[in-house]
PDB file of N, CA and C in Angstrom:
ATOM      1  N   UNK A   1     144.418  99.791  51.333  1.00  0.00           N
ATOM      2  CA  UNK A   1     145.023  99.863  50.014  1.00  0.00           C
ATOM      3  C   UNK A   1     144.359 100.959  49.182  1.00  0.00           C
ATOM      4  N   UNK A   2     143.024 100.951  49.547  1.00  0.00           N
ATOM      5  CA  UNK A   2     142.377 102.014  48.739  1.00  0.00           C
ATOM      6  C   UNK A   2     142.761 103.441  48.993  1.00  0.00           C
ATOM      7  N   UNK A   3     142.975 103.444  50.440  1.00  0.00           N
ATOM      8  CA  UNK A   3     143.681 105.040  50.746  1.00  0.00           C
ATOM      9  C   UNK A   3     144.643 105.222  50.106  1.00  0.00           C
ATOM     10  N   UNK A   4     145.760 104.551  50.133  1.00  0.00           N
ATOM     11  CA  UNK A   4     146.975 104.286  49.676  1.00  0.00           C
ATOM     12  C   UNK A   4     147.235 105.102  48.425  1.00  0.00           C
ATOM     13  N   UNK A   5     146.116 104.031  47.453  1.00  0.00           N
ATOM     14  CA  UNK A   5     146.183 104.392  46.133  1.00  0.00           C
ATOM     15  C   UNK A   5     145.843 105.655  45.864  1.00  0.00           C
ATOM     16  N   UNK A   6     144.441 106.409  46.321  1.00  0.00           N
ATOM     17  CA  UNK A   6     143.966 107.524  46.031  1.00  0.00           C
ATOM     18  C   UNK A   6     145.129 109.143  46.962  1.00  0.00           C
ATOM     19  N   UNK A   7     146.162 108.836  47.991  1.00  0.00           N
ATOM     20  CA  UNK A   7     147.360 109.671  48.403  1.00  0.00           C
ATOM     21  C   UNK A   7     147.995 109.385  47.073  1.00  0.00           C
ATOM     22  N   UNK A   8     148.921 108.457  46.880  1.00  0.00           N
ATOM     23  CA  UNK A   8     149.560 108.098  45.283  1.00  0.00           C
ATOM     24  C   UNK A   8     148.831 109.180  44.461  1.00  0.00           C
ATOM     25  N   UNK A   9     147.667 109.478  44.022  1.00  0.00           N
ATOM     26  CA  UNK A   9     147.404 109.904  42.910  1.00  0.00           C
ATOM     27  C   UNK A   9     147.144 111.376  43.093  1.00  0.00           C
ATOM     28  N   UNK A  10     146.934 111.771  44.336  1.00  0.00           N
ATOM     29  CA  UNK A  10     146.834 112.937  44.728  1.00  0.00           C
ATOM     30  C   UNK A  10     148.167 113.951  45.020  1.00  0.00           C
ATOM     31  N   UNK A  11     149.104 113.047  45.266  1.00  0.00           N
ATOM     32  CA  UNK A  11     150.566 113.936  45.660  1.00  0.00           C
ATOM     33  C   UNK A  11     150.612 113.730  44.046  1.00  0.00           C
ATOM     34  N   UNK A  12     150.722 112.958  43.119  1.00  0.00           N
ATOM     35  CA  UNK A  12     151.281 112.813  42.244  1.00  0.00           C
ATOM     36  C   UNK A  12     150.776 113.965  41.062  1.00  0.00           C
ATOM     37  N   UNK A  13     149.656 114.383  40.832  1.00  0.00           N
ATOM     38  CA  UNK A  13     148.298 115.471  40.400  1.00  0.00           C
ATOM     39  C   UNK A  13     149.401 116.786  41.423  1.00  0.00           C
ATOM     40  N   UNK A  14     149.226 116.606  42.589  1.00  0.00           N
ATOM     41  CA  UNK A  14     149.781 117.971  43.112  1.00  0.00           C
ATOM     42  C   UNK A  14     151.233 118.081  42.485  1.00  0.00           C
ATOM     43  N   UNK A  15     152.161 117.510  42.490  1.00  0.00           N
ATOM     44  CA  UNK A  15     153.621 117.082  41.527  1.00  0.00           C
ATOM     45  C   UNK A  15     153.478 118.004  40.174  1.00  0.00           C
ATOM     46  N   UNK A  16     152.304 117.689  39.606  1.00  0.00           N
ATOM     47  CA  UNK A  16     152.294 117.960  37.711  1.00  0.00           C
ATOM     48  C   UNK A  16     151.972 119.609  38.669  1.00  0.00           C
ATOM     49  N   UNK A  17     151.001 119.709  39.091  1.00  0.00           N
ATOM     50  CA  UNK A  17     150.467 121.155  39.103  1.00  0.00           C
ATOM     51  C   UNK A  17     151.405 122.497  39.404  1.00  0.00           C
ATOM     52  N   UNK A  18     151.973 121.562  40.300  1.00  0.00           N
ATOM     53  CA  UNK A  18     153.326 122.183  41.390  1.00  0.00           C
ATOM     54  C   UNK A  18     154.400 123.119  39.878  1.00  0.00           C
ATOM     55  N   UNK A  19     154.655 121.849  39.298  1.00  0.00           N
ATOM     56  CA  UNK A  19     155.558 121.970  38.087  1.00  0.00           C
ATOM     57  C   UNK A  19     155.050 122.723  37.314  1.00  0.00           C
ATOM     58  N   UNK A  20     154.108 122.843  37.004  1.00  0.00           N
ATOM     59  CA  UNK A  20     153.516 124.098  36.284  1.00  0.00           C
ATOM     60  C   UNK A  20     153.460 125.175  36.484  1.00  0.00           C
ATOM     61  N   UNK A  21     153.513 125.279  38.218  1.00  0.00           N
ATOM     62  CA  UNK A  21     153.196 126.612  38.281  1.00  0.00           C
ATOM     63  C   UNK A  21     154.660 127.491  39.362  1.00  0.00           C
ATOM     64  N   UNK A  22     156.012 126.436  38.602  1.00  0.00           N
ATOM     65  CA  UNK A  22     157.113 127.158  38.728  1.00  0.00           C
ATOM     66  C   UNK A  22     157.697 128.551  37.928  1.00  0.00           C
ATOM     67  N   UNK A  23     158.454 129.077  38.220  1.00  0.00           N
ATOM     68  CA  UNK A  23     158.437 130.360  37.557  1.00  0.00           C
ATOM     69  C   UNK A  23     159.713 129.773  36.295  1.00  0.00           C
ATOM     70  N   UNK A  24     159.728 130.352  35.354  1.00  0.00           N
ATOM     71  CA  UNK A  24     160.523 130.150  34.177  1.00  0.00           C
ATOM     72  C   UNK A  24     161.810 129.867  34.298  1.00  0.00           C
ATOM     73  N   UNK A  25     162.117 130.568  35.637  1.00  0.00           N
ATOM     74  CA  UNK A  25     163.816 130.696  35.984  1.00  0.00           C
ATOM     75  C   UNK A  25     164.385 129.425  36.464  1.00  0.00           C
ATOM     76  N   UNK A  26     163.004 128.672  36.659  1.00  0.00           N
ATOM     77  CA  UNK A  26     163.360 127.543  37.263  1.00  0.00           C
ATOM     78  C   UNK A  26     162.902 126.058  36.212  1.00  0.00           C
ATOM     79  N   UNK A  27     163.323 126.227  34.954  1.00  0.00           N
ATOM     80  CA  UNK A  27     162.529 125.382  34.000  1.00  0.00           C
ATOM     81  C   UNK A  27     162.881 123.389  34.290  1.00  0.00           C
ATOM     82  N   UNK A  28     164.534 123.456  34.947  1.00  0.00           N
ATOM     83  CA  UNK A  28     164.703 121.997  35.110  1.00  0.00           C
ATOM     84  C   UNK A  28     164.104 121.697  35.891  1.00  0.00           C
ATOM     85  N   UNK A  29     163.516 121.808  37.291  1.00  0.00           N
ATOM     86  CA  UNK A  29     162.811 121.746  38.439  1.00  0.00           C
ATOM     87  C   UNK A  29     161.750 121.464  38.168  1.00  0.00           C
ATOM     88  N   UNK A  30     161.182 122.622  37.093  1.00  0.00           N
ATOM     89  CA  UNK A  30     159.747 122.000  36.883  1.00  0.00           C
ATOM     90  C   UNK A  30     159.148 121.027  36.018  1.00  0.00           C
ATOM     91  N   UNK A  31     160.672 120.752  35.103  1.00  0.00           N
ATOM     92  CA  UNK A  31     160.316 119.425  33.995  1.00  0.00           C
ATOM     93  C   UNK A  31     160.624 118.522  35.212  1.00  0.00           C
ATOM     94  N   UNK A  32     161.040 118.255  36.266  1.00  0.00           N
ATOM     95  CA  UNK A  32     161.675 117.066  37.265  1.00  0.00           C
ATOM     96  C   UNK A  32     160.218 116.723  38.089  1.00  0.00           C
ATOM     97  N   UNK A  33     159.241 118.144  38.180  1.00  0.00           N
ATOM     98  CA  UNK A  33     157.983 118.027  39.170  1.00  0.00           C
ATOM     99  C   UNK A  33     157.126 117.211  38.587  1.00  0.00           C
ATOM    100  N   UNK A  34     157.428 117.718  36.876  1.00  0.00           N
ATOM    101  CA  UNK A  34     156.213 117.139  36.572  1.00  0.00           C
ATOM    102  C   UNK A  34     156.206 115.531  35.427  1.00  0.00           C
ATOM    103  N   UNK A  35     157.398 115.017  35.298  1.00  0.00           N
ATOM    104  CA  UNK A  35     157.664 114.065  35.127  1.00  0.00           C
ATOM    105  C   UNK A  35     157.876 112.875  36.645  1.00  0.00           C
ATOM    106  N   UNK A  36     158.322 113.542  37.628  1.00  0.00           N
ATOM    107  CA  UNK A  36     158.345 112.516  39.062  1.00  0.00           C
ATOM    108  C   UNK A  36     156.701 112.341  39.217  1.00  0.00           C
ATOM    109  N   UNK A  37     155.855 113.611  38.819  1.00  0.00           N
ATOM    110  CA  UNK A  37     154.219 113.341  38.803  1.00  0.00           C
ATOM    111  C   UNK A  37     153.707 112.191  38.297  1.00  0.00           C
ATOM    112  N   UNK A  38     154.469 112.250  37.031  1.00  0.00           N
ATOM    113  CA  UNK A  38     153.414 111.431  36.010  1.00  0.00           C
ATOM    114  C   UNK A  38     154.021 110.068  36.070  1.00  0.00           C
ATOM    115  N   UNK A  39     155.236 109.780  36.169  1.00  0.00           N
ATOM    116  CA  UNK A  39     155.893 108.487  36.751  1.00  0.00           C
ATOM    117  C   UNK A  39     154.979 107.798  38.098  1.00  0.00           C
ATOM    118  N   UNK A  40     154.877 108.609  38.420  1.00  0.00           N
ATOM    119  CA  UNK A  40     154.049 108.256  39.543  1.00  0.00           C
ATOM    120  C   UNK A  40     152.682 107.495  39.791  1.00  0.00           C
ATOM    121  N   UNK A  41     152.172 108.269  38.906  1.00  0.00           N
ATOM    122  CA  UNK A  41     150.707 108.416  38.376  1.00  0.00           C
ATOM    123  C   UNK A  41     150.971 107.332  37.703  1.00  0.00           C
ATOM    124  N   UNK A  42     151.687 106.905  36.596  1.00  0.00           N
ATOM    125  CA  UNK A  42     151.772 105.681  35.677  1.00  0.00           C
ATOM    126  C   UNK A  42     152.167 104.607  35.933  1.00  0.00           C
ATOM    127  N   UNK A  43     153.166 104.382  36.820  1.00  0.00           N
ATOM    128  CA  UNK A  43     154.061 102.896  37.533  1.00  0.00           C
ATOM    129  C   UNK A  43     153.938 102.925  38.525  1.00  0.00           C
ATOM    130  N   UNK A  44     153.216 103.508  39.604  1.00  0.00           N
ATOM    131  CA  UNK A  44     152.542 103.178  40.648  1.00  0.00           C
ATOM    132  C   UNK A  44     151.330 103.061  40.914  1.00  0.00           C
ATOM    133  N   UNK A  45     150.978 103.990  41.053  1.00  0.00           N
ATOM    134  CA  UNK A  45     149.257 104.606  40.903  1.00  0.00           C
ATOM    135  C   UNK A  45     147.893 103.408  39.990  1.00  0.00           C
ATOM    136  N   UNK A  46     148.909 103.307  38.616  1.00  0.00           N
ATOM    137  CA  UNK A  46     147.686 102.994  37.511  1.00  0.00           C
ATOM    138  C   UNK A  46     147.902 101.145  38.360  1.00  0.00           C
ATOM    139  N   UNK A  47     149.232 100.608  38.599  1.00  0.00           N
ATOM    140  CA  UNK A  47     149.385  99.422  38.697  1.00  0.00           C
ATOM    141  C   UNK A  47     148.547  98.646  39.624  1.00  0.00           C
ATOM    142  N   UNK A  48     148.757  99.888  41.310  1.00  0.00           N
ATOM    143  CA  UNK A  48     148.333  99.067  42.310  1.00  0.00           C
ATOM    144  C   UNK A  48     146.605  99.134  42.442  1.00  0.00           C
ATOM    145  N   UNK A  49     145.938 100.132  40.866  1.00  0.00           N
ATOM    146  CA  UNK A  49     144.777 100.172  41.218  1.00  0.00           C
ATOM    147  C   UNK A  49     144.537  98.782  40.165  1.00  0.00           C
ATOM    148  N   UNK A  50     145.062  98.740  39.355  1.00  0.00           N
ATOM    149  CA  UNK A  50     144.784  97.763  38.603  1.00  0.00           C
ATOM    150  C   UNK A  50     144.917  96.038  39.343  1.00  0.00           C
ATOM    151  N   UNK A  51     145.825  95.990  39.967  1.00  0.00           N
ATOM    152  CA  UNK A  51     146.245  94.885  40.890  1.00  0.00           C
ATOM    153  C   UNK A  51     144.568  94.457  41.861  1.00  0.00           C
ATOM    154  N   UNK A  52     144.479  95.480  42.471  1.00  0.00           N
ATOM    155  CA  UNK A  52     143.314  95.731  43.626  1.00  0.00           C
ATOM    156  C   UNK A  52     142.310  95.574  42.824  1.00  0.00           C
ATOM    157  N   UNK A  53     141.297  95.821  41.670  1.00  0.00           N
ATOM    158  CA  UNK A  53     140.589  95.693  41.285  1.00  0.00           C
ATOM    159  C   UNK A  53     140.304  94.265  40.044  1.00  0.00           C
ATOM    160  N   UNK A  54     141.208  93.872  40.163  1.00  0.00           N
ATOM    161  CA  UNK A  54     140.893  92.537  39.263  1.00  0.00           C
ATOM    162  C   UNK A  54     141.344  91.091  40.159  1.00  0.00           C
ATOM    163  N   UNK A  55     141.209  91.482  41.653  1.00  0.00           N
ATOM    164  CA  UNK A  55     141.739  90.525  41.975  1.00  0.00           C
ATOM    165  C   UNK A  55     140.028  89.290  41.824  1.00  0.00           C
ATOM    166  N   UNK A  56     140.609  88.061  42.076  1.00  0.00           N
ATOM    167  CA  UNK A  56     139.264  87.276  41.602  1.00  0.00           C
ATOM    168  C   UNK A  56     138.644  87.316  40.351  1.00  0.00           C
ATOM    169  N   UNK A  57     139.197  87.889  39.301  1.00  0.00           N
ATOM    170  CA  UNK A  57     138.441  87.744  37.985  1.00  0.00           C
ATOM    171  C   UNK A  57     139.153  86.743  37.386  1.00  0.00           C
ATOM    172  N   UNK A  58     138.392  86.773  36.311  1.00  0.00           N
ATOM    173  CA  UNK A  58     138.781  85.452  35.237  1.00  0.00           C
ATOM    174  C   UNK A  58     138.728  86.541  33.960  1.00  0.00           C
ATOM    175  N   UNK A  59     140.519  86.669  33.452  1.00  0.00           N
ATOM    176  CA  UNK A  59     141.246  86.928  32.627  1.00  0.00           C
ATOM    177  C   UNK A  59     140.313  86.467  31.031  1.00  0.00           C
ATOM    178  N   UNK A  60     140.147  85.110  30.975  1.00  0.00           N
ATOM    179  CA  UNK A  60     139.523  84.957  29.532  1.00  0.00           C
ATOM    180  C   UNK A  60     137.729  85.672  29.387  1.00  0.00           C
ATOM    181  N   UNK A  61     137.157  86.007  30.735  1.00  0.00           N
ATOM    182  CA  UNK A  61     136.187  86.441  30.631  1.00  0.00           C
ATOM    183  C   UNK A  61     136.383  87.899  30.021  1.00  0.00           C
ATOM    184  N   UNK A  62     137.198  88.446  29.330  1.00  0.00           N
ATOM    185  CA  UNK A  62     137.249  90.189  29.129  1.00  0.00           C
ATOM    186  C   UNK A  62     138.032  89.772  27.845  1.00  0.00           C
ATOM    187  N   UNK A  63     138.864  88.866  27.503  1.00  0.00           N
ATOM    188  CA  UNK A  63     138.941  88.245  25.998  1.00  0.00           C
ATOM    189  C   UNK A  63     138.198  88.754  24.998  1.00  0.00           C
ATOM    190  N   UNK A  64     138.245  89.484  23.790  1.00  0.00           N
ATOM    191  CA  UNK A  64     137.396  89.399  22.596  1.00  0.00           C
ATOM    192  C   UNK A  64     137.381  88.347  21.863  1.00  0.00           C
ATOM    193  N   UNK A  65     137.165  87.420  22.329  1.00  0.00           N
ATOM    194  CA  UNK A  65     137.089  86.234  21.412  1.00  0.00           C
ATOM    195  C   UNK A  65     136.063  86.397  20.601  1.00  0.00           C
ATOM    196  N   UNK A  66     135.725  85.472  19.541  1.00  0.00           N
ATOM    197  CA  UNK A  66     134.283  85.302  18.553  1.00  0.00           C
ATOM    198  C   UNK A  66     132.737  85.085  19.773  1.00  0.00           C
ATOM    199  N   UNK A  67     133.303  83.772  20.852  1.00  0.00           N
ATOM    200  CA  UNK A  67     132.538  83.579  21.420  1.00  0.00           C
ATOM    201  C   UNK A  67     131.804  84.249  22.320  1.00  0.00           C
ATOM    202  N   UNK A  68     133.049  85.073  22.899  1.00  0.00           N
ATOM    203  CA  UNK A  68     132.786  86.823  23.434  1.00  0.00           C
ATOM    204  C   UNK A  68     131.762  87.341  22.719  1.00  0.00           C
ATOM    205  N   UNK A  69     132.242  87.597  21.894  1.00  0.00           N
ATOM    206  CA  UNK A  69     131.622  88.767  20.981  1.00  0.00           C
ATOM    207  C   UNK A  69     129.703  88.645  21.005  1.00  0.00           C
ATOM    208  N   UNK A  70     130.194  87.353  20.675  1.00  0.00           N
ATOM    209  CA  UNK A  70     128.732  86.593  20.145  1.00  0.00           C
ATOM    210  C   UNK A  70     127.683  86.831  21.188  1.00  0.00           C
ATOM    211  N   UNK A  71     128.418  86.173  22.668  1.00  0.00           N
ATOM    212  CA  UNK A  71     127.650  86.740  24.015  1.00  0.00           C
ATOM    213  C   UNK A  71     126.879  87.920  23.919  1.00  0.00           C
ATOM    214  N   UNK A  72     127.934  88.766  23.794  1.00  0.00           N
ATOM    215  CA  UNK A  72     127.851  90.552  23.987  1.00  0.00           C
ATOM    216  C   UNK A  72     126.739  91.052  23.042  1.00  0.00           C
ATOM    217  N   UNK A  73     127.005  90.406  21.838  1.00  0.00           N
ATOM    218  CA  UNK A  73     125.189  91.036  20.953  1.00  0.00           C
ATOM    219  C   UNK A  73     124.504  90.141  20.642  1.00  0.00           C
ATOM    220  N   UNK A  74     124.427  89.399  21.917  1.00  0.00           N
ATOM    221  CA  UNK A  74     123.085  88.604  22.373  1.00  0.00           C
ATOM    222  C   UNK A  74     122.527  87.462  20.978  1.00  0.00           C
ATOM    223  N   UNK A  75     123.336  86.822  20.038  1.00  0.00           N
ATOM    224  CA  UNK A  75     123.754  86.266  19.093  1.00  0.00           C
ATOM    225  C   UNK A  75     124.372  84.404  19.779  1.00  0.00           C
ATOM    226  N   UNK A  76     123.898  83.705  19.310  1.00  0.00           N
ATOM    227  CA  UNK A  76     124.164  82.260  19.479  1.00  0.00           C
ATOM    228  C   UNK A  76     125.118  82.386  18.401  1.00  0.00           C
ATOM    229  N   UNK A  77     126.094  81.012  18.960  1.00  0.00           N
ATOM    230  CA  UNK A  77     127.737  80.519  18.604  1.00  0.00           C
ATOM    231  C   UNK A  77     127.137  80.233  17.098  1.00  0.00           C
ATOM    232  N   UNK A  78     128.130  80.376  16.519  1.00  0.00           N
ATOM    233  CA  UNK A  78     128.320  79.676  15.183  1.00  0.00           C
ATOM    234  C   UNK A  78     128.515  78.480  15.041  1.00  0.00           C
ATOM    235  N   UNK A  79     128.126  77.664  14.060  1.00  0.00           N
ATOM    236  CA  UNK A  79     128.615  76.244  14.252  1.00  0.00           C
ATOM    237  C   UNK A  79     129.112  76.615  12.852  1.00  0.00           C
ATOM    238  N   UNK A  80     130.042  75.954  12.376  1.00  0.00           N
ATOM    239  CA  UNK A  80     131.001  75.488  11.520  1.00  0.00           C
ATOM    240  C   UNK A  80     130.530  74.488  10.889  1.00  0.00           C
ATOM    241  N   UNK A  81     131.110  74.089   9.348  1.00  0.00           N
ATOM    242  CA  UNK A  81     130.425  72.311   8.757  1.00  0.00           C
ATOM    243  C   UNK A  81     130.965  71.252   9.555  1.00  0.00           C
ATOM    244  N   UNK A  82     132.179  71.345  10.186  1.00  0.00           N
ATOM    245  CA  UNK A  82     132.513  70.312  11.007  1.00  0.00           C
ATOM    246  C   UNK A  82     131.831  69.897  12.133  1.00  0.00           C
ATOM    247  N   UNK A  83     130.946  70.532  12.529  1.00  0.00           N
ATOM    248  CA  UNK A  83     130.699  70.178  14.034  1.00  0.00           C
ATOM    249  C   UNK A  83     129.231  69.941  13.923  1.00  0.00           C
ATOM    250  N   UNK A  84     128.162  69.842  12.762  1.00  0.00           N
ATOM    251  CA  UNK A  84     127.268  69.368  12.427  1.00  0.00           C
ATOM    252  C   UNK A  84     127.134  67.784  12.675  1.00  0.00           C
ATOM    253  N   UNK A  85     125.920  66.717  12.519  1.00  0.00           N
ATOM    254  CA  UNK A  85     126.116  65.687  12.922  1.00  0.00           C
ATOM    255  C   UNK A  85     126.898  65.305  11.961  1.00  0.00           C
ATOM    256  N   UNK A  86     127.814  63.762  12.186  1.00  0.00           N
ATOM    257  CA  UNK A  86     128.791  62.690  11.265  1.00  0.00           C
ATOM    258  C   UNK A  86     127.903  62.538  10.350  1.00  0.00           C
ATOM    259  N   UNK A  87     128.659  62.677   9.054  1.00  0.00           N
ATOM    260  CA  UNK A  87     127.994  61.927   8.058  1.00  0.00           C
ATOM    261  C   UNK A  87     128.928  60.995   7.743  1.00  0.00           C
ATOM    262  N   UNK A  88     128.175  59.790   7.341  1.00  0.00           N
ATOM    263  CA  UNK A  88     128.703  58.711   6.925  1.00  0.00           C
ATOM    264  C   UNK A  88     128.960  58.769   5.209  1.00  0.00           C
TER     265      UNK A  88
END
């Protein structure tokens, strides 16, 4: 899969370059090179690396939550007045 992905991104890079470096006479061709490039690059390419690399994670772990946050600069949870002991 990893080959896969990194051909995908390489024909797709050669696509934009290709298109660029058509001659003027040929301007629809090269808007077609370098949009089939970047289509490429964007709804294939970005997806199946994204797919492949998060497989096994846990989604709420990358969350910005408060509790996140709190983790991240090494900061203990907040407690709230509610969650102090019952007062009677």
């Amino acid at each position: 899969m990893k080959y896969i992905i990194i051909a995908i991104v390489l024909i797709s890079i050669g696509l934009i370059i290709y298109g660029f470096n058509l001659d003027a006479g040929e301007e629809v061709l090269s808007h077609r090179y370098i949009g089939s490039g970047t289509l490429l690059l964007f709804l294939v390419a970005m997806p199946l690396f994204l797919i492949r690399e998060s497989k096994g994670k846990k989604f709420n772990n990358y969350m910005l939550t408060d509790e996140n946050v709190r983790k991240m600069q090494g900061k203990e949870p907040r407690k709230t007045d509610n969650q102090d002991t019952p007062k009677n």
